[in-house]
PDB file of N, CA and C in Angstrom:
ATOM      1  N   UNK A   1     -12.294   5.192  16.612  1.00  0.00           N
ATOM      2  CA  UNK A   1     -12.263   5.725  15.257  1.00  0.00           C
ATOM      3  C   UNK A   1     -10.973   5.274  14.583  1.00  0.00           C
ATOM      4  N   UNK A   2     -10.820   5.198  13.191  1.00  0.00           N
ATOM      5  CA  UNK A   2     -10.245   5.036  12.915  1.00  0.00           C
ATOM      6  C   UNK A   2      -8.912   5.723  12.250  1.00  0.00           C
ATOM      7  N   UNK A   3      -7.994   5.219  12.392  1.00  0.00           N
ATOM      8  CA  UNK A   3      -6.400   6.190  12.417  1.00  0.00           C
ATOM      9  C   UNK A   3      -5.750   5.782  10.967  1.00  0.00           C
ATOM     10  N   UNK A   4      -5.973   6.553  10.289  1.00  0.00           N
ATOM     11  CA  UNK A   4      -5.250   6.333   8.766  1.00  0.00           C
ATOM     12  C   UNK A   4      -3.633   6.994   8.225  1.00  0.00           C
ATOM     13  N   UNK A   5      -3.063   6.614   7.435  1.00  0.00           N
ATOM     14  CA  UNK A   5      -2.115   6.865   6.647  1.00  0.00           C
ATOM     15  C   UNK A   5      -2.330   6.872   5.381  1.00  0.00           C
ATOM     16  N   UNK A   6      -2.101   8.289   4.388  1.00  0.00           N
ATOM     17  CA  UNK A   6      -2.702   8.533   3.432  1.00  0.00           C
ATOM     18  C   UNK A   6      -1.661   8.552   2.825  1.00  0.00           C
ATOM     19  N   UNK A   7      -1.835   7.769   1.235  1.00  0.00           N
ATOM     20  CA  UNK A   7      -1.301   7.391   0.084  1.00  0.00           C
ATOM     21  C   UNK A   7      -1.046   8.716  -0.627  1.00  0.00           C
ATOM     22  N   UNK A   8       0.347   9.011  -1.306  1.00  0.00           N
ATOM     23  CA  UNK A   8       0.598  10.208  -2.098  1.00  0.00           C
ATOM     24  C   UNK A   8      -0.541  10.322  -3.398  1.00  0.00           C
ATOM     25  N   UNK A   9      -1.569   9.096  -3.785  1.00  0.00           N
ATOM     26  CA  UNK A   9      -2.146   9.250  -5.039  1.00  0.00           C
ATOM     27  C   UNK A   9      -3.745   9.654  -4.591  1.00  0.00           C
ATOM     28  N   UNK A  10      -3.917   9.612  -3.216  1.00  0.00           N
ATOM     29  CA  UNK A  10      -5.170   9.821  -2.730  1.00  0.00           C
ATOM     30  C   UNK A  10      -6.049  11.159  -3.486  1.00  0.00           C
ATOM     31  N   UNK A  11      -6.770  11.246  -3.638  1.00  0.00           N
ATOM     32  CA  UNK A  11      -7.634  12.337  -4.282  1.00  0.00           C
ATOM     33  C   UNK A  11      -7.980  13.539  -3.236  1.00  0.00           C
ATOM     34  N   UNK A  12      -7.339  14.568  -2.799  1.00  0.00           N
ATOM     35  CA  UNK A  12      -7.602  15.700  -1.562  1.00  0.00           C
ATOM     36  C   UNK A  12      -9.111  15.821  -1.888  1.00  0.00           C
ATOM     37  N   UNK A  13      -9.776  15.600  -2.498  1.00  0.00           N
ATOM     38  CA  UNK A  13     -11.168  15.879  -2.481  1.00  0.00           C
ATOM     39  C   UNK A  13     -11.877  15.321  -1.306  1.00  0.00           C
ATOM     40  N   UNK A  14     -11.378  13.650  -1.467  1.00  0.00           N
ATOM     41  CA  UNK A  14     -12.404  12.881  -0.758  1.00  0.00           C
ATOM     42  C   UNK A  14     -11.733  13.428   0.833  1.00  0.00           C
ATOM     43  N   UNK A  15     -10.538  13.763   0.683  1.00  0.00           N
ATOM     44  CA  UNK A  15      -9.746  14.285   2.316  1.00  0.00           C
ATOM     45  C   UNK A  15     -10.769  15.671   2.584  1.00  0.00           C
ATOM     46  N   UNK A  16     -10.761  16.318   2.127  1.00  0.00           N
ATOM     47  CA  UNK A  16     -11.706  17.607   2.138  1.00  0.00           C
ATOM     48  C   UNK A  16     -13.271  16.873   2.720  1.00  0.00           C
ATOM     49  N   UNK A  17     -14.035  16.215   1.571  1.00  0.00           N
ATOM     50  CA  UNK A  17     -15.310  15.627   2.440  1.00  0.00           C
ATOM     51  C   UNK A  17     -14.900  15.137   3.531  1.00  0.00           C
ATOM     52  N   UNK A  18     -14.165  13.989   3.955  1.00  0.00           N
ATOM     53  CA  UNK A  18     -14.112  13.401   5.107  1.00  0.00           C
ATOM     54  C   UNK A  18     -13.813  14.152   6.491  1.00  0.00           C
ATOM     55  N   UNK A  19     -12.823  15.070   5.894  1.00  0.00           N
ATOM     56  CA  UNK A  19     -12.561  15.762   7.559  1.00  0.00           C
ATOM     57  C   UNK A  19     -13.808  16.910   7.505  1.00  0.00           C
ATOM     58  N   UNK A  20     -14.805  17.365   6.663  1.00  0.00           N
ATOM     59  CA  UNK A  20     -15.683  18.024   6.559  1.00  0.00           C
ATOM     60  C   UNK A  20     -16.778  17.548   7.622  1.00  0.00           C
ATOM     61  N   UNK A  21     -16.961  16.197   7.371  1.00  0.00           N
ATOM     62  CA  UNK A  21     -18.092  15.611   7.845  1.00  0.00           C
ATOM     63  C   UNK A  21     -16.959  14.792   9.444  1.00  0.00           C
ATOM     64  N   UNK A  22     -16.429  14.083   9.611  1.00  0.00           N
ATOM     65  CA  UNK A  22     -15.582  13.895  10.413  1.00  0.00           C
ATOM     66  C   UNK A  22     -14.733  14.633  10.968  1.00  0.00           C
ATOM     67  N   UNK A  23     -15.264  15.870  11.651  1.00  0.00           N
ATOM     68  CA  UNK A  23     -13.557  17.050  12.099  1.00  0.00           C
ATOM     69  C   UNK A  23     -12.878  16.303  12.793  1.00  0.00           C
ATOM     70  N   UNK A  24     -13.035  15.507  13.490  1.00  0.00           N
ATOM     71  CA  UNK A  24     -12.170  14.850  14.597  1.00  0.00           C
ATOM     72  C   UNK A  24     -11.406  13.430  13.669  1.00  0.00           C
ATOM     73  N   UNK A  25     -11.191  13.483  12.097  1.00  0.00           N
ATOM     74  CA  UNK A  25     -10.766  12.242  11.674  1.00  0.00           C
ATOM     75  C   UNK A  25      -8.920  12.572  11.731  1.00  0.00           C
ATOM     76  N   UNK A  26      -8.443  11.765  12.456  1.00  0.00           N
ATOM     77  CA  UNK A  26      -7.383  11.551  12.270  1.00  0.00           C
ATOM     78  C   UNK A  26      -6.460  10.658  11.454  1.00  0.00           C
ATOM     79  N   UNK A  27      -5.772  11.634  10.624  1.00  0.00           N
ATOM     80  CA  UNK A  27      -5.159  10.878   9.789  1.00  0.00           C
ATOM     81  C   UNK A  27      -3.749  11.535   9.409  1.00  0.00           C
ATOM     82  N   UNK A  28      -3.146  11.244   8.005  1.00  0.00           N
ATOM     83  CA  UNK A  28      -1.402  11.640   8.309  1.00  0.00           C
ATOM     84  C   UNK A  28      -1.189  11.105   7.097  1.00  0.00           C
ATOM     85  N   UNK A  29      -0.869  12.666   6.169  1.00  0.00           N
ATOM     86  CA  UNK A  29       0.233  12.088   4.792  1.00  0.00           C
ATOM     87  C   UNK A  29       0.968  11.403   4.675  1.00  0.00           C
ATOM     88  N   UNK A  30       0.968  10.577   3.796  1.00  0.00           N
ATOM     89  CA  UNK A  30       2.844   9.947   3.820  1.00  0.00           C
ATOM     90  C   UNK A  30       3.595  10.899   3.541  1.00  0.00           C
ATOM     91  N   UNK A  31       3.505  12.409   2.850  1.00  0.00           N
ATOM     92  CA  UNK A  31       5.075  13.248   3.349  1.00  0.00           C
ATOM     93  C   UNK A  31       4.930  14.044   4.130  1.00  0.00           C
ATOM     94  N   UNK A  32       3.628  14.140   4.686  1.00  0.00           N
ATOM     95  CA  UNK A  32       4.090  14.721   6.510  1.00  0.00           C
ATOM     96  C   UNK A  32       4.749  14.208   7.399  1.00  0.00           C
ATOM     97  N   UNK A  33       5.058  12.735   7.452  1.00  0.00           N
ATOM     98  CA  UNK A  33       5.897  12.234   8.443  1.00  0.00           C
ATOM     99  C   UNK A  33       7.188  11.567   7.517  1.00  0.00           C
ATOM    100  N   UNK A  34       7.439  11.967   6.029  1.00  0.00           N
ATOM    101  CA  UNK A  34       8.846  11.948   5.688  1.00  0.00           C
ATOM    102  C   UNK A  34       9.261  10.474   4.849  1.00  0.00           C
ATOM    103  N   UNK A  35       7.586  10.602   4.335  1.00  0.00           N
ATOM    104  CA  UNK A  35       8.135   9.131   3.620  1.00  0.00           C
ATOM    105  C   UNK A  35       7.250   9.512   1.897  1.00  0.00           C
ATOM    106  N   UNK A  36       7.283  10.494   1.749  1.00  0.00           N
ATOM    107  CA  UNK A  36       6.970  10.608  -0.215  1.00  0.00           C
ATOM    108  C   UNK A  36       8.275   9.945  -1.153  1.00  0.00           C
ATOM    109  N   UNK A  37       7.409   9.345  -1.400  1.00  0.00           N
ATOM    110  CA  UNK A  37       8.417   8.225  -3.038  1.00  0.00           C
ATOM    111  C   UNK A  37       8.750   7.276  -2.330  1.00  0.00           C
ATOM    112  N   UNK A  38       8.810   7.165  -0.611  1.00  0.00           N
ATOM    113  CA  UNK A  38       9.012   5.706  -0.153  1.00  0.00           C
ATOM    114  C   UNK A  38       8.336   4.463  -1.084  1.00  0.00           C
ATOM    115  N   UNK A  39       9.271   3.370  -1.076  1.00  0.00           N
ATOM    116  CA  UNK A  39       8.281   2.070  -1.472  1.00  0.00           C
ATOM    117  C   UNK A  39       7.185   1.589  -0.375  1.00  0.00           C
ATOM    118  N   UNK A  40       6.052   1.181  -1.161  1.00  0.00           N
ATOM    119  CA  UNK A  40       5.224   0.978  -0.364  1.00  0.00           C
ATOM    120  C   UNK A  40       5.061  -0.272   0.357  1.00  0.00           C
ATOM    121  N   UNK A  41       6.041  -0.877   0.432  1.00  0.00           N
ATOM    122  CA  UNK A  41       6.438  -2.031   1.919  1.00  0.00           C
ATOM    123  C   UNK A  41       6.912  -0.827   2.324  1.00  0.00           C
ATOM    124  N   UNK A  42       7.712  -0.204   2.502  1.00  0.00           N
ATOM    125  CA  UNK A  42       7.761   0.755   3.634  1.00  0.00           C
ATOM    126  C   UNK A  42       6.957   1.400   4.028  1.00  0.00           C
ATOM    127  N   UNK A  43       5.769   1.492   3.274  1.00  0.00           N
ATOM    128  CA  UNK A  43       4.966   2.139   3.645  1.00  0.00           C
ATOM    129  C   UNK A  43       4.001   1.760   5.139  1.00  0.00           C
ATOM    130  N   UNK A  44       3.902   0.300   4.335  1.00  0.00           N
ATOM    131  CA  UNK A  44       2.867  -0.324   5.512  1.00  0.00           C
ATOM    132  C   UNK A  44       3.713  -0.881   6.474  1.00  0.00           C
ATOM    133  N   UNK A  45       4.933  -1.444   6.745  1.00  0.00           N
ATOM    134  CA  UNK A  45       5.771  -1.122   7.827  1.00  0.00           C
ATOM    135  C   UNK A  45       5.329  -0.010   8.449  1.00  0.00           C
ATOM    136  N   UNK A  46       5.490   0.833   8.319  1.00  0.00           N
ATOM    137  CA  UNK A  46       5.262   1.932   9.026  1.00  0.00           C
ATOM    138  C   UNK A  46       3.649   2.217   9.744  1.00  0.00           C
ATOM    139  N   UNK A  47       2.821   2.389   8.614  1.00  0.00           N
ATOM    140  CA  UNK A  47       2.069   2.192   9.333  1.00  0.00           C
ATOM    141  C   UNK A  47       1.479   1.211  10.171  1.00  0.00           C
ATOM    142  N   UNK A  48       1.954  -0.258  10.098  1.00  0.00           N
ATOM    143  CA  UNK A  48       1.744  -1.028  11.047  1.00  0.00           C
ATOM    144  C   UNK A  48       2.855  -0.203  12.694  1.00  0.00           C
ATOM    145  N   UNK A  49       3.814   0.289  11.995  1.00  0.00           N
ATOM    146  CA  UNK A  49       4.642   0.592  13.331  1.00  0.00           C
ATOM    147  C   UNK A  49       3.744   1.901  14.097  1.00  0.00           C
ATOM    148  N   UNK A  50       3.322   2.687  13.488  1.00  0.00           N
ATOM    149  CA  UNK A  50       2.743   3.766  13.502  1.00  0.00           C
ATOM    150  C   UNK A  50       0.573   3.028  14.153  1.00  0.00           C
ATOM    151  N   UNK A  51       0.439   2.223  14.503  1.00  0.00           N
ATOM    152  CA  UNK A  51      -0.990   1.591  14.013  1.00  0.00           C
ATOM    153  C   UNK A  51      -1.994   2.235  13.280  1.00  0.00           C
ATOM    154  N   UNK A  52      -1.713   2.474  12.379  1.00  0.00           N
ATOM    155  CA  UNK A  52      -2.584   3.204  10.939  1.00  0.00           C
ATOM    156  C   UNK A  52      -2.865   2.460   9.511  1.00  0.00           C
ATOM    157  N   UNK A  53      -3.939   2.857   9.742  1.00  0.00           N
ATOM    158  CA  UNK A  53      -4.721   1.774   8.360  1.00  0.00           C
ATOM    159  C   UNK A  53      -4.290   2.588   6.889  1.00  0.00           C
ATOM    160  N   UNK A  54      -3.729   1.752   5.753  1.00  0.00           N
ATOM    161  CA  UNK A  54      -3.352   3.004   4.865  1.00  0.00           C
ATOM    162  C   UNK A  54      -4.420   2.865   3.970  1.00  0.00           C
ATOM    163  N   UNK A  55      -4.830   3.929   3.479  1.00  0.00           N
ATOM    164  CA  UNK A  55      -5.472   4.742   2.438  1.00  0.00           C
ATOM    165  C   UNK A  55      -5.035   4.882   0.987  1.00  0.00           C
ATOM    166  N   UNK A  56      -5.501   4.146   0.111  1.00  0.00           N
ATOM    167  CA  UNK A  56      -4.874   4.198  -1.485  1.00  0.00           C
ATOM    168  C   UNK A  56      -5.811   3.744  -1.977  1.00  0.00           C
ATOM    169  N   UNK A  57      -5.010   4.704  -3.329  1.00  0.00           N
ATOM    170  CA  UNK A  57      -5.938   4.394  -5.103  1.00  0.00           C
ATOM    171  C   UNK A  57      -4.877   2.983  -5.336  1.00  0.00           C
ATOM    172  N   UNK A  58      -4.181   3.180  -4.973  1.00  0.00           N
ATOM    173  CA  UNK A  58      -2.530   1.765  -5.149  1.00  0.00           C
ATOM    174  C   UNK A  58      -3.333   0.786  -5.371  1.00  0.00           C
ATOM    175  N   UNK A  59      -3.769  -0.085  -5.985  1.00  0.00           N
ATOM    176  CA  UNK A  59      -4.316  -1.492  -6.379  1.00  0.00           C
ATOM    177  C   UNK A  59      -3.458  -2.030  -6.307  1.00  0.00           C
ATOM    178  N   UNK A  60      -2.618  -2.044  -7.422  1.00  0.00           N
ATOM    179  CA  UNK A  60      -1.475  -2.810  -7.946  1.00  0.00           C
ATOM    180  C   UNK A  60      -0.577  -3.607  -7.579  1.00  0.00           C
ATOM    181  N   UNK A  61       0.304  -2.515  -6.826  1.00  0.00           N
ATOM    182  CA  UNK A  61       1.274  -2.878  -6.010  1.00  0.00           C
ATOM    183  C   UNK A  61       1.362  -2.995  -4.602  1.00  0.00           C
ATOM    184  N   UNK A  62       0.444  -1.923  -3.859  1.00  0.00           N
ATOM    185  CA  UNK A  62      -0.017  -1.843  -2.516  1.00  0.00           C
ATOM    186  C   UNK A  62      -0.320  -3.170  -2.478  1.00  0.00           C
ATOM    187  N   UNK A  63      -1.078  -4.104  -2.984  1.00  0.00           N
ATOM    188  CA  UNK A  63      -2.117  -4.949  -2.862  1.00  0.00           C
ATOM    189  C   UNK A  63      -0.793  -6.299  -2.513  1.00  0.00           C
ATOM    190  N   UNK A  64      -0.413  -5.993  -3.779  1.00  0.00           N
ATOM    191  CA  UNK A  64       0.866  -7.165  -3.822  1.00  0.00           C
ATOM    192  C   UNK A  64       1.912  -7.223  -2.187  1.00  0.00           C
ATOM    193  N   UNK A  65       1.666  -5.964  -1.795  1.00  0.00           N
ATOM    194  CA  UNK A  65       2.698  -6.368  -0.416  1.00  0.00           C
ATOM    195  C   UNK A  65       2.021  -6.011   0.619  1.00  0.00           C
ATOM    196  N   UNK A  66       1.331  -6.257   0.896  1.00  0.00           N
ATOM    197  CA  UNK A  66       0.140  -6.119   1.827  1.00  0.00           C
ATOM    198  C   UNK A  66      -0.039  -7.761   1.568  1.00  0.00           C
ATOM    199  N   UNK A  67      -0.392  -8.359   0.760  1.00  0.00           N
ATOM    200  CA  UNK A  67      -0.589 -10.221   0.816  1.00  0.00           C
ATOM    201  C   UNK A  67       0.783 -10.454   1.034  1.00  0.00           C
ATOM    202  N   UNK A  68       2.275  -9.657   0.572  1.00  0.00           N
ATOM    203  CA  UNK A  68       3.400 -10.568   0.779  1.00  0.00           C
ATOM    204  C   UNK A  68       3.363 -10.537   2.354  1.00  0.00           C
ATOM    205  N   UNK A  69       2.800  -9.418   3.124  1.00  0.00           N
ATOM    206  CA  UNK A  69       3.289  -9.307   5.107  1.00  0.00           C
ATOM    207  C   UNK A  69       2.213 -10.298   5.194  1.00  0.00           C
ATOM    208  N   UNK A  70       0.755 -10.181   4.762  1.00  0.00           N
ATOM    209  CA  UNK A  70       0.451 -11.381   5.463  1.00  0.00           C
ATOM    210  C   UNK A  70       0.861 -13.234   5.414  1.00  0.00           C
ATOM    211  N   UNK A  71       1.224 -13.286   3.906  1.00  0.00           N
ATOM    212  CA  UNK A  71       1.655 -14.500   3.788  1.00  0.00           C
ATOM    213  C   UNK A  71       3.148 -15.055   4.833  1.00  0.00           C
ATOM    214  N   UNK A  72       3.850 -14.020   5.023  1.00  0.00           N
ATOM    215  CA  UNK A  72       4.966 -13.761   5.927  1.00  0.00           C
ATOM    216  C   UNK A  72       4.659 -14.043   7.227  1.00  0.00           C
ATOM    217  N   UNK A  73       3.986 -13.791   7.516  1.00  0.00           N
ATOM    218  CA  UNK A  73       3.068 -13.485   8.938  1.00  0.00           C
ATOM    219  C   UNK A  73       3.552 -12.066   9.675  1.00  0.00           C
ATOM    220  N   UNK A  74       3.622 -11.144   9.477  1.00  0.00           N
ATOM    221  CA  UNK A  74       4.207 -10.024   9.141  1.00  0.00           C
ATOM    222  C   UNK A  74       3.139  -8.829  10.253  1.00  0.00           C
ATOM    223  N   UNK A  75       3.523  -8.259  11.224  1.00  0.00           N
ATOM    224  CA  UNK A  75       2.362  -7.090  11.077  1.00  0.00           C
ATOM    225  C   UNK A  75       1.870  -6.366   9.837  1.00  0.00           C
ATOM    226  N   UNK A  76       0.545  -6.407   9.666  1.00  0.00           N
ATOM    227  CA  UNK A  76      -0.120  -5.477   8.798  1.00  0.00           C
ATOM    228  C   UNK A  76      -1.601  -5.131   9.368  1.00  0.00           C
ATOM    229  N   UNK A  77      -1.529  -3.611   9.283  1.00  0.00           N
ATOM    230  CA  UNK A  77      -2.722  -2.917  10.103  1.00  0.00           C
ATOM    231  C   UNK A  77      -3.729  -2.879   9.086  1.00  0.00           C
ATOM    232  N   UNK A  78      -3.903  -3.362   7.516  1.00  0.00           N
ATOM    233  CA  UNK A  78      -4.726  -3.100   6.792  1.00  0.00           C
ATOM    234  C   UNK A  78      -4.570  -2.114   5.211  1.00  0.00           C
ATOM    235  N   UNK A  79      -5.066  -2.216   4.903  1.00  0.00           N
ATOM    236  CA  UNK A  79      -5.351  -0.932   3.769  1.00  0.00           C
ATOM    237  C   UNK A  79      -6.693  -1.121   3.383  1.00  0.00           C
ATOM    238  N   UNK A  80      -6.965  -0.015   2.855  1.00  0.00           N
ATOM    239  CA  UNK A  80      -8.462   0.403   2.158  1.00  0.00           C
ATOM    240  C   UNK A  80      -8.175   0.423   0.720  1.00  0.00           C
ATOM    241  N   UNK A  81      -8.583   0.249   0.169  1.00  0.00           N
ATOM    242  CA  UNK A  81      -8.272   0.783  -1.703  1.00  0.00           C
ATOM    243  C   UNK A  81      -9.639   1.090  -2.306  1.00  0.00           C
ATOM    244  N   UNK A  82      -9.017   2.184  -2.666  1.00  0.00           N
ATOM    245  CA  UNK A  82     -10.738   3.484  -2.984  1.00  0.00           C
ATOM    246  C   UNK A  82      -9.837   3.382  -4.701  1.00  0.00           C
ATOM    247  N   UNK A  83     -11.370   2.611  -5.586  1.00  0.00           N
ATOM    248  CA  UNK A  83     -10.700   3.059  -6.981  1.00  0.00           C
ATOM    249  C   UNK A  83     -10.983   3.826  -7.574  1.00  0.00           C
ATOM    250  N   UNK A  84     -10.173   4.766  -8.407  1.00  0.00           N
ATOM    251  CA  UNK A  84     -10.245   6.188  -8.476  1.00  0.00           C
ATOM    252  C   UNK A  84     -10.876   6.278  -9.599  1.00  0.00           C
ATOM    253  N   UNK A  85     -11.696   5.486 -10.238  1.00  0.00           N
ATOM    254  CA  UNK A  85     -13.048   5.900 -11.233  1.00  0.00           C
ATOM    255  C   UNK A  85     -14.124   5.801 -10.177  1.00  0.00           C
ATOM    256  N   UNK A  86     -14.147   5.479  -8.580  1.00  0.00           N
ATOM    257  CA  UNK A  86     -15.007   5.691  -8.174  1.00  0.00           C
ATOM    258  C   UNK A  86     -15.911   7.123  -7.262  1.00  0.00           C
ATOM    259  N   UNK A  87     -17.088   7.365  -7.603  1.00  0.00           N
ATOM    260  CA  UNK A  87     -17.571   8.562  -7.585  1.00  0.00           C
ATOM    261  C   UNK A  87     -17.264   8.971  -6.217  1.00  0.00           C
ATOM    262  N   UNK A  88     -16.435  10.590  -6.117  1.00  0.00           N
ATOM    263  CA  UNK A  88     -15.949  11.314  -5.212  1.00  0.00           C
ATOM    264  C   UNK A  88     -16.850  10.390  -3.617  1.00  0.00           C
ATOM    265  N   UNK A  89     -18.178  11.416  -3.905  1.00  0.00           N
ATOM    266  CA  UNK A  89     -19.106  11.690  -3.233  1.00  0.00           C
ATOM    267  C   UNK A  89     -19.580  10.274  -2.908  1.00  0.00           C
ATOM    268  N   UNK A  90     -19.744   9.120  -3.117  1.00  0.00           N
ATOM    269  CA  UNK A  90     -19.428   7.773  -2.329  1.00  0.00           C
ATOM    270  C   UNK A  90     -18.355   7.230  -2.072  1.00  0.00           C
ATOM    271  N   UNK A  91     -17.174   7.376  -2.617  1.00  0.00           N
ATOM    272  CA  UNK A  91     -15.681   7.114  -1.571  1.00  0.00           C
ATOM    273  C   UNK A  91     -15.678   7.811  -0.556  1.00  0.00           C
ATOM    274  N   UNK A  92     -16.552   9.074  -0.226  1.00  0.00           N
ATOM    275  CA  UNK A  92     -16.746   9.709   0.951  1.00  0.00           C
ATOM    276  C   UNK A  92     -17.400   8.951   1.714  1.00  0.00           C
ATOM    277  N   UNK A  93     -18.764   8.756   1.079  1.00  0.00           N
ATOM    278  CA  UNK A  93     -19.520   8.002   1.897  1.00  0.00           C
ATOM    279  C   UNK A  93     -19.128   6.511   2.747  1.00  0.00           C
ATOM    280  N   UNK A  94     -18.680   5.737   1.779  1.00  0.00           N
ATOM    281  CA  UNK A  94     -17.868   4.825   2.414  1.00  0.00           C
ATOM    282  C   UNK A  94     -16.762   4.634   3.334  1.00  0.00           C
ATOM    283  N   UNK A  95     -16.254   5.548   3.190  1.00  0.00           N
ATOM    284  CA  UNK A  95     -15.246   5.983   4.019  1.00  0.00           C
ATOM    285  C   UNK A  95     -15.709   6.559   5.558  1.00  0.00           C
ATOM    286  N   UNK A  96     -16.925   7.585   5.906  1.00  0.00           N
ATOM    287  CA  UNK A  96     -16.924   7.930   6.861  1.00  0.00           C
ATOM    288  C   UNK A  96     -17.838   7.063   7.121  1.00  0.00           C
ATOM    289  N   UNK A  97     -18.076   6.046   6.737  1.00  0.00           N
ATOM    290  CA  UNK A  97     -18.478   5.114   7.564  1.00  0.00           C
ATOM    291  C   UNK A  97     -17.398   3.926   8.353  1.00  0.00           C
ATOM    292  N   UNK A  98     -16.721   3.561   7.464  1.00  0.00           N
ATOM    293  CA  UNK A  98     -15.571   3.038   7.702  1.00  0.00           C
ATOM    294  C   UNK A  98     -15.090   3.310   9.074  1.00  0.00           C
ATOM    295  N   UNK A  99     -14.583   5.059   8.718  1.00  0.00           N
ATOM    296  CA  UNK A  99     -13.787   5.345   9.776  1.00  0.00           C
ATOM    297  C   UNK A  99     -14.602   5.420  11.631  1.00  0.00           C
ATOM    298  N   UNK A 100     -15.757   6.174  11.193  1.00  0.00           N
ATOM    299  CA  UNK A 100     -16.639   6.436  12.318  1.00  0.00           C
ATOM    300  C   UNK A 100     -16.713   5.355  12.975  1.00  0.00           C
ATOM    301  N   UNK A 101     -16.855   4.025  12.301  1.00  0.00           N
ATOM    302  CA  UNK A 101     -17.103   2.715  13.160  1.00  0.00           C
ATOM    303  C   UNK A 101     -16.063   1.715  13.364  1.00  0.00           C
ATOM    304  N   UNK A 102     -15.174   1.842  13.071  1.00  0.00           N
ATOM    305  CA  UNK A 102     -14.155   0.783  13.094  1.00  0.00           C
ATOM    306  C   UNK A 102     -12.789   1.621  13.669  1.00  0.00           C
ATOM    307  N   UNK A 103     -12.356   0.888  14.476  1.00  0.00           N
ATOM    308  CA  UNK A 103     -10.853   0.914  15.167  1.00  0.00           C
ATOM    309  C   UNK A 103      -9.574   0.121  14.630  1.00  0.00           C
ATOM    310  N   UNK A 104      -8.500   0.230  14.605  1.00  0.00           N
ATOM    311  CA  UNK A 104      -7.553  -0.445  13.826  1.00  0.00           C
ATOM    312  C   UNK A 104      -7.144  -1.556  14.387  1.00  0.00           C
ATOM    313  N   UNK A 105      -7.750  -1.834  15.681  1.00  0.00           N
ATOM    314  CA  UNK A 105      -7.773  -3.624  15.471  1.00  0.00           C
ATOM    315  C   UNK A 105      -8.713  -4.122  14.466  1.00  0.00           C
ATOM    316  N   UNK A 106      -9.927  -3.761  14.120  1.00  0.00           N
ATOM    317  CA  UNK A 106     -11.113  -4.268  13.277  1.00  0.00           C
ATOM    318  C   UNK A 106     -10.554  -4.631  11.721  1.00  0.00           C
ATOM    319  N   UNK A 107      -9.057  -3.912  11.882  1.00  0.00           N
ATOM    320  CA  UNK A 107      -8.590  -3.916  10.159  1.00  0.00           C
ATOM    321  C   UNK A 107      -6.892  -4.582  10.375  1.00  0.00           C
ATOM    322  N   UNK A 108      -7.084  -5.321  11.430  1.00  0.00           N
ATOM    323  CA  UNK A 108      -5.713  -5.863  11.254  1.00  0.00           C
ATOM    324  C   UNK A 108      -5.813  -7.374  10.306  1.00  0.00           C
ATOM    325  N   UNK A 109      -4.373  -7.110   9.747  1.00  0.00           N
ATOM    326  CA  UNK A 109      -4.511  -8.330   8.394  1.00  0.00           C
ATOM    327  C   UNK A 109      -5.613  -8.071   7.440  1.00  0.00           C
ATOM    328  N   UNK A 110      -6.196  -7.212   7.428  1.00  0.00           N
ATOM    329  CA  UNK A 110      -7.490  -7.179   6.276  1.00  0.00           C
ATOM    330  C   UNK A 110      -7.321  -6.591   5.247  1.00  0.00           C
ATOM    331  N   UNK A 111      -7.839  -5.973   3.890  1.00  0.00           N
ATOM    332  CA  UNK A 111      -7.417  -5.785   3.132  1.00  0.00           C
ATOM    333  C   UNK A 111      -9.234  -5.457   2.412  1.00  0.00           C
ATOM    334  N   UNK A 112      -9.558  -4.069   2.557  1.00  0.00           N
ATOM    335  CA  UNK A 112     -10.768  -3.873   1.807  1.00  0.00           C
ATOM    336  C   UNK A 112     -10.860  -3.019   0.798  1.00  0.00           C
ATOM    337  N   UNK A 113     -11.670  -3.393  -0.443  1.00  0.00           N
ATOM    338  CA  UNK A 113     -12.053  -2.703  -1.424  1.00  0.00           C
ATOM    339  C   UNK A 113     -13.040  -2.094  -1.460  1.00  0.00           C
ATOM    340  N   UNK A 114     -13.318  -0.584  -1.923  1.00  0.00           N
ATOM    341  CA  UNK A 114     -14.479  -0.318  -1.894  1.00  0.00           C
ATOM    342  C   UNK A 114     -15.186   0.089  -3.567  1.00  0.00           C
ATOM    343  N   UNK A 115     -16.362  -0.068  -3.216  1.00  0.00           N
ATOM    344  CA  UNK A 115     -16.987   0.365  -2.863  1.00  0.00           C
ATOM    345  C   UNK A 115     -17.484  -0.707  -2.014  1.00  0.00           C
ATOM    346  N   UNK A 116     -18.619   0.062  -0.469  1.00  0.00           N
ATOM    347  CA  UNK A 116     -18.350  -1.266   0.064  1.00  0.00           C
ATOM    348  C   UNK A 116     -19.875  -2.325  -0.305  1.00  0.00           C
ATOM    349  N   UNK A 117     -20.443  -3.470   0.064  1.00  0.00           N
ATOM    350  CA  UNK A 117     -20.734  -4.112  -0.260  1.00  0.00           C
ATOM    351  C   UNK A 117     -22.345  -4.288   0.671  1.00  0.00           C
ATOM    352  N   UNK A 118     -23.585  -4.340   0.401  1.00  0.00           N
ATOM    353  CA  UNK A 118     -24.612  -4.340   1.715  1.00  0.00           C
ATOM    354  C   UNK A 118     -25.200  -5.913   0.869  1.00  0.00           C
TER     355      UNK A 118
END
């Protein structure tokens, strides 16, 4: 299953569905372990140090250093980017699929958008 690190802009809703339907999903604020307002290269440092896939509405900038570690050749465990005009109740869906089936080798160097794609 998969082991996440959650973005300060994340929507607690879709956290509410997911551990609803997933009790056993493990995952971890960024200011439960002491990094709120960190920059987000620190972010994914970390969670590469930590092996956790991060979780964000972050397009923008997440996106931008997440390609700078891989162009680097850099550990990076991944990110997800859920965009936040997208409907609650399928960022759920996508997500516990995500997580239920994939392990955080499956998302190393990767970089997915959802909604996801059949």
């Amino acid at each position: 299953m998969l082991r996440l690190l959650i973005d300060e802009n994340i929507d607690h809703r879709i956290l509410r569905g997911l551990k609803s339907r997933l009790p056993e999903f493990d995952f971890v604020l960024v200011r439960q372990v002491g990094l709120a307002g960190s920059p987000d290269l620190d972010l994914l440092k970390w969670a590469a140090e930590n092996r956790r896939v991060m979780l964000t509405h972050d397009r923008k900038t997440m996106s931008y250093f997440a390609n700078q570690l891989l162009r680097k050749g850099e550990a990076m465990t991944g990110v997800i980017f859920v965009p936040g005009q997208l409907d609650i109740g399928h960022s759920i869906n996508d997500l516990e699929l995500l997580i239920a089936c994939s392990w955080e080798s499956d998302f190393r160097d990767r970089i997915e958008h959802l909604p996801l794609r059949w």
